[in-house]
Protein backbone atom coordinates (compact mmCIF):
# COMPACT_ATOMS: atom_id res chain seq x y z
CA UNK A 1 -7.66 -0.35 24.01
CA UNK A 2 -11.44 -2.27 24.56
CA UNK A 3 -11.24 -5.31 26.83
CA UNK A 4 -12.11 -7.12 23.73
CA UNK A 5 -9.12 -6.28 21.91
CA UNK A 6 -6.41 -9.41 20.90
CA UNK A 7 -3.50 -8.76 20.15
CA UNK A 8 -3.84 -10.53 16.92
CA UNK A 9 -6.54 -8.39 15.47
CA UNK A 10 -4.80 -5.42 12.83
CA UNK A 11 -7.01 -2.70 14.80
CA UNK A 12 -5.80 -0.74 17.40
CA UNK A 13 -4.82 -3.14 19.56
CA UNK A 14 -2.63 -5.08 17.52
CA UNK A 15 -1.03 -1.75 16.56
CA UNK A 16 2.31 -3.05 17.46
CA UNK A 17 2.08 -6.44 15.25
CA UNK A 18 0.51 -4.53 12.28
CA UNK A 19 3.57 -2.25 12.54
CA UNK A 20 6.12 -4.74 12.13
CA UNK A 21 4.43 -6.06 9.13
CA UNK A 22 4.38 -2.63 7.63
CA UNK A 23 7.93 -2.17 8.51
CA UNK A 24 9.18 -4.82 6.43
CA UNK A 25 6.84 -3.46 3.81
CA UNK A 26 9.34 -0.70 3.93
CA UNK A 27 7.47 1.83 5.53
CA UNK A 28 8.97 3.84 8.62
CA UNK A 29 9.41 6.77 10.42
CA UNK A 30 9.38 10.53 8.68
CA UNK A 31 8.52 9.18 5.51
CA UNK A 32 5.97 10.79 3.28
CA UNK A 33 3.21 8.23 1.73
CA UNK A 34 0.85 9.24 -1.04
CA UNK A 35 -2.23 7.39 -0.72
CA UNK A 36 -4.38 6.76 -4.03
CA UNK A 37 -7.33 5.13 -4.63
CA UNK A 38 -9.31 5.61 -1.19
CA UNK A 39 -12.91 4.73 -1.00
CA UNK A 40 -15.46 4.12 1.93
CA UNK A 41 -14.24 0.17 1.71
CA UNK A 42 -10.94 1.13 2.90
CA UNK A 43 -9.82 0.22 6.12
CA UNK A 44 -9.01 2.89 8.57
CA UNK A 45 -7.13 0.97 11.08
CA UNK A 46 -4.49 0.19 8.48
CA UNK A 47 -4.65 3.85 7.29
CA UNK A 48 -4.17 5.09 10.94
CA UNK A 49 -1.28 2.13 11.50
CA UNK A 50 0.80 3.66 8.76
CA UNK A 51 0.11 7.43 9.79
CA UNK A 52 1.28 6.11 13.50
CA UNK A 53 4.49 4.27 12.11
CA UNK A 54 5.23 7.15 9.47
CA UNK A 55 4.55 9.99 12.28
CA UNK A 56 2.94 11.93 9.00
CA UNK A 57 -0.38 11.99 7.59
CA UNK A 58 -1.24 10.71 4.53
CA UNK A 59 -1.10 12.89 1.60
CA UNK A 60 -4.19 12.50 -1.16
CA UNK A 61 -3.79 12.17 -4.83
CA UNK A 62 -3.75 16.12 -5.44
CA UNK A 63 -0.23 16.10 -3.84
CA UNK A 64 2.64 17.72 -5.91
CA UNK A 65 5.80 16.75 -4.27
CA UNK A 66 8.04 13.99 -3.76
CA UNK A 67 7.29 11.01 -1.81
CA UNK A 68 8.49 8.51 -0.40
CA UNK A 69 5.98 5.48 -0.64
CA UNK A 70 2.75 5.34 -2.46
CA UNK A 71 -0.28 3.33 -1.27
CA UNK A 72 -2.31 2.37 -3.80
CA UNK A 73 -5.71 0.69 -2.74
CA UNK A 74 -6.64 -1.45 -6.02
CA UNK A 75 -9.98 -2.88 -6.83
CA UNK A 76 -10.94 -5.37 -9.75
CA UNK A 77 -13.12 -2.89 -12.05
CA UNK A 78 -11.12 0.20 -10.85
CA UNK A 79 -9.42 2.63 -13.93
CA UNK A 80 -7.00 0.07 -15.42
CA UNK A 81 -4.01 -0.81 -12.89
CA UNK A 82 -1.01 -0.37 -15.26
CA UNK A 83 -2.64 3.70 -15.77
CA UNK A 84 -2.66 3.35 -11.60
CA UNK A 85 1.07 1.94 -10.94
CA UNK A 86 2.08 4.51 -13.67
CA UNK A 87 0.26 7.43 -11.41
CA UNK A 88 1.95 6.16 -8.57
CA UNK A 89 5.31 6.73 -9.91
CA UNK A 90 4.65 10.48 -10.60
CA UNK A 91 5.58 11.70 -7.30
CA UNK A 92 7.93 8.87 -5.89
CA UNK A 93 11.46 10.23 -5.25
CA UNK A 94 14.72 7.82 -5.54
CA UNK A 95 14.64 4.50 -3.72
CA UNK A 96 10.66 4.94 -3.15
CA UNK A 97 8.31 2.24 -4.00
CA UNK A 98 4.72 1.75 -4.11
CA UNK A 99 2.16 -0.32 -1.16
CA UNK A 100 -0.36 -1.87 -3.34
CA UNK A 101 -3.45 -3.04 -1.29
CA UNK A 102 -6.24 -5.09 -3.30
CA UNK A 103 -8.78 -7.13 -1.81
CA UNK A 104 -8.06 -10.66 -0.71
CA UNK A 105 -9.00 -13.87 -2.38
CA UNK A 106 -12.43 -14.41 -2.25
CA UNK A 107 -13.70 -11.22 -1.61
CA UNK A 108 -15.80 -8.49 -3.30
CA UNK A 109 -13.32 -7.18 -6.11
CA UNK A 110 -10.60 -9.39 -5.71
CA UNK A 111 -7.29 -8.60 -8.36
CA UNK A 112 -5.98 -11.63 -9.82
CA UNK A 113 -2.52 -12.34 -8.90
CA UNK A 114 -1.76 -12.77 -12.58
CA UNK A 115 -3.32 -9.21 -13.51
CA UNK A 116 -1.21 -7.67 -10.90
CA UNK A 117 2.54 -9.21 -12.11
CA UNK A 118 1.16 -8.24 -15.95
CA UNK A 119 0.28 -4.64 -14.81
CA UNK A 120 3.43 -4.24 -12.92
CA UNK A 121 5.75 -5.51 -15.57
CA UNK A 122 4.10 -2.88 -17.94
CA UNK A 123 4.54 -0.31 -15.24
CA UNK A 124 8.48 -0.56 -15.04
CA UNK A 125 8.06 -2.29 -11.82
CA UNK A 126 8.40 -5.41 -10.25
CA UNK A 127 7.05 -7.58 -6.81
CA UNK A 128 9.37 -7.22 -3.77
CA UNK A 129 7.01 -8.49 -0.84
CA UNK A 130 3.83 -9.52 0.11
CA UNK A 131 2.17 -8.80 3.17
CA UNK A 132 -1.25 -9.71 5.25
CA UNK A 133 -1.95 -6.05 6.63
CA UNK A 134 -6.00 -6.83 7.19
CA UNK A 135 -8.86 -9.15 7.07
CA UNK A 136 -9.96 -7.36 3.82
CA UNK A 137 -6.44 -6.23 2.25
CA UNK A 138 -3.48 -7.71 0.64
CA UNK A 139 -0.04 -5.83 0.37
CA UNK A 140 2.27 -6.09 -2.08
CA UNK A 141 5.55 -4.02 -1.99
CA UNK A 142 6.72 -3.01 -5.99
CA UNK A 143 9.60 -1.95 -6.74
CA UNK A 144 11.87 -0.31 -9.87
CA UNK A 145 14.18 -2.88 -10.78
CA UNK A 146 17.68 -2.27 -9.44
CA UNK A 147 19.83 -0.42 -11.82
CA UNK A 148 17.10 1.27 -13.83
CA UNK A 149 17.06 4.91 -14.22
CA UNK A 150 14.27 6.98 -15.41
């Protein structure tokens, strides 16, 4: 941890903060997250903040078995987001759900809020929680409705 470090920031040093948010995102311990969608614009503390909570590394898109959680980082003019969210569901086992990270308001390749409920809908899935994990990155937790079996 740098002398610089606050507590506040989502980077190493605010490890502990960052993993209480992702927490109630639904991620924890043991789990195994799929992560689609990585680029160079990224960010690598949050990668490295769910690998700590999770104890597991991320697994990339050619991954064949079952997951638990899915993070999907989303840009506007990205492959269409309801062909995305439906990728995302390949691998998810029972009870999973999927981490949807798109850039924040005002930035470079920002979703619109609208655009993301649509795609979702059309995906089978719906918005369960919503979560500042970076200076860049929304989260938003999605989730198969209750009841519905596939």
């Amino acid at each position: 941890m740098g002398p610089t470090a606050s507590a506040a920031s989502p980077g190493p040093s605010g490890g502990s903060a960052l993993a209480a948010t992702l927490s109630r995102l639904g991620l924890a311990a043991g789990q195994v997250v799929q992560e689609l969608g990585w680029d160079d614009d990224v960010d690598d503390d949050l990668r490295l903040a769910v690998e700590g909570l999770t104890t597991t590394d991320l697994e990339d898109e050619d991954y064949a078995d079952v997951a638990d959680a899915v993070l999907v980082w989303f840009r506007d003019g990205d492959d269409d987001l309801v062909d995305t969210l439906v990728d995302a569901l390949t691998n998810l086992g029972e009870g999973g759900f999927v981490v949807l990270l798109t850039p924040k308001a005002g930035r470079a390749d920002h979703v619109d809020p609208s655009d993301i409920e649509e795609s979702a809908v059309t995906a089978g899935l719906h918005t369960a929680g919503a979560a500042n994990v970076s200076p860049e990155w929304g989260a938003l937790r999605l989730v198969s409705p209750k009841g519905q079996r596939r």
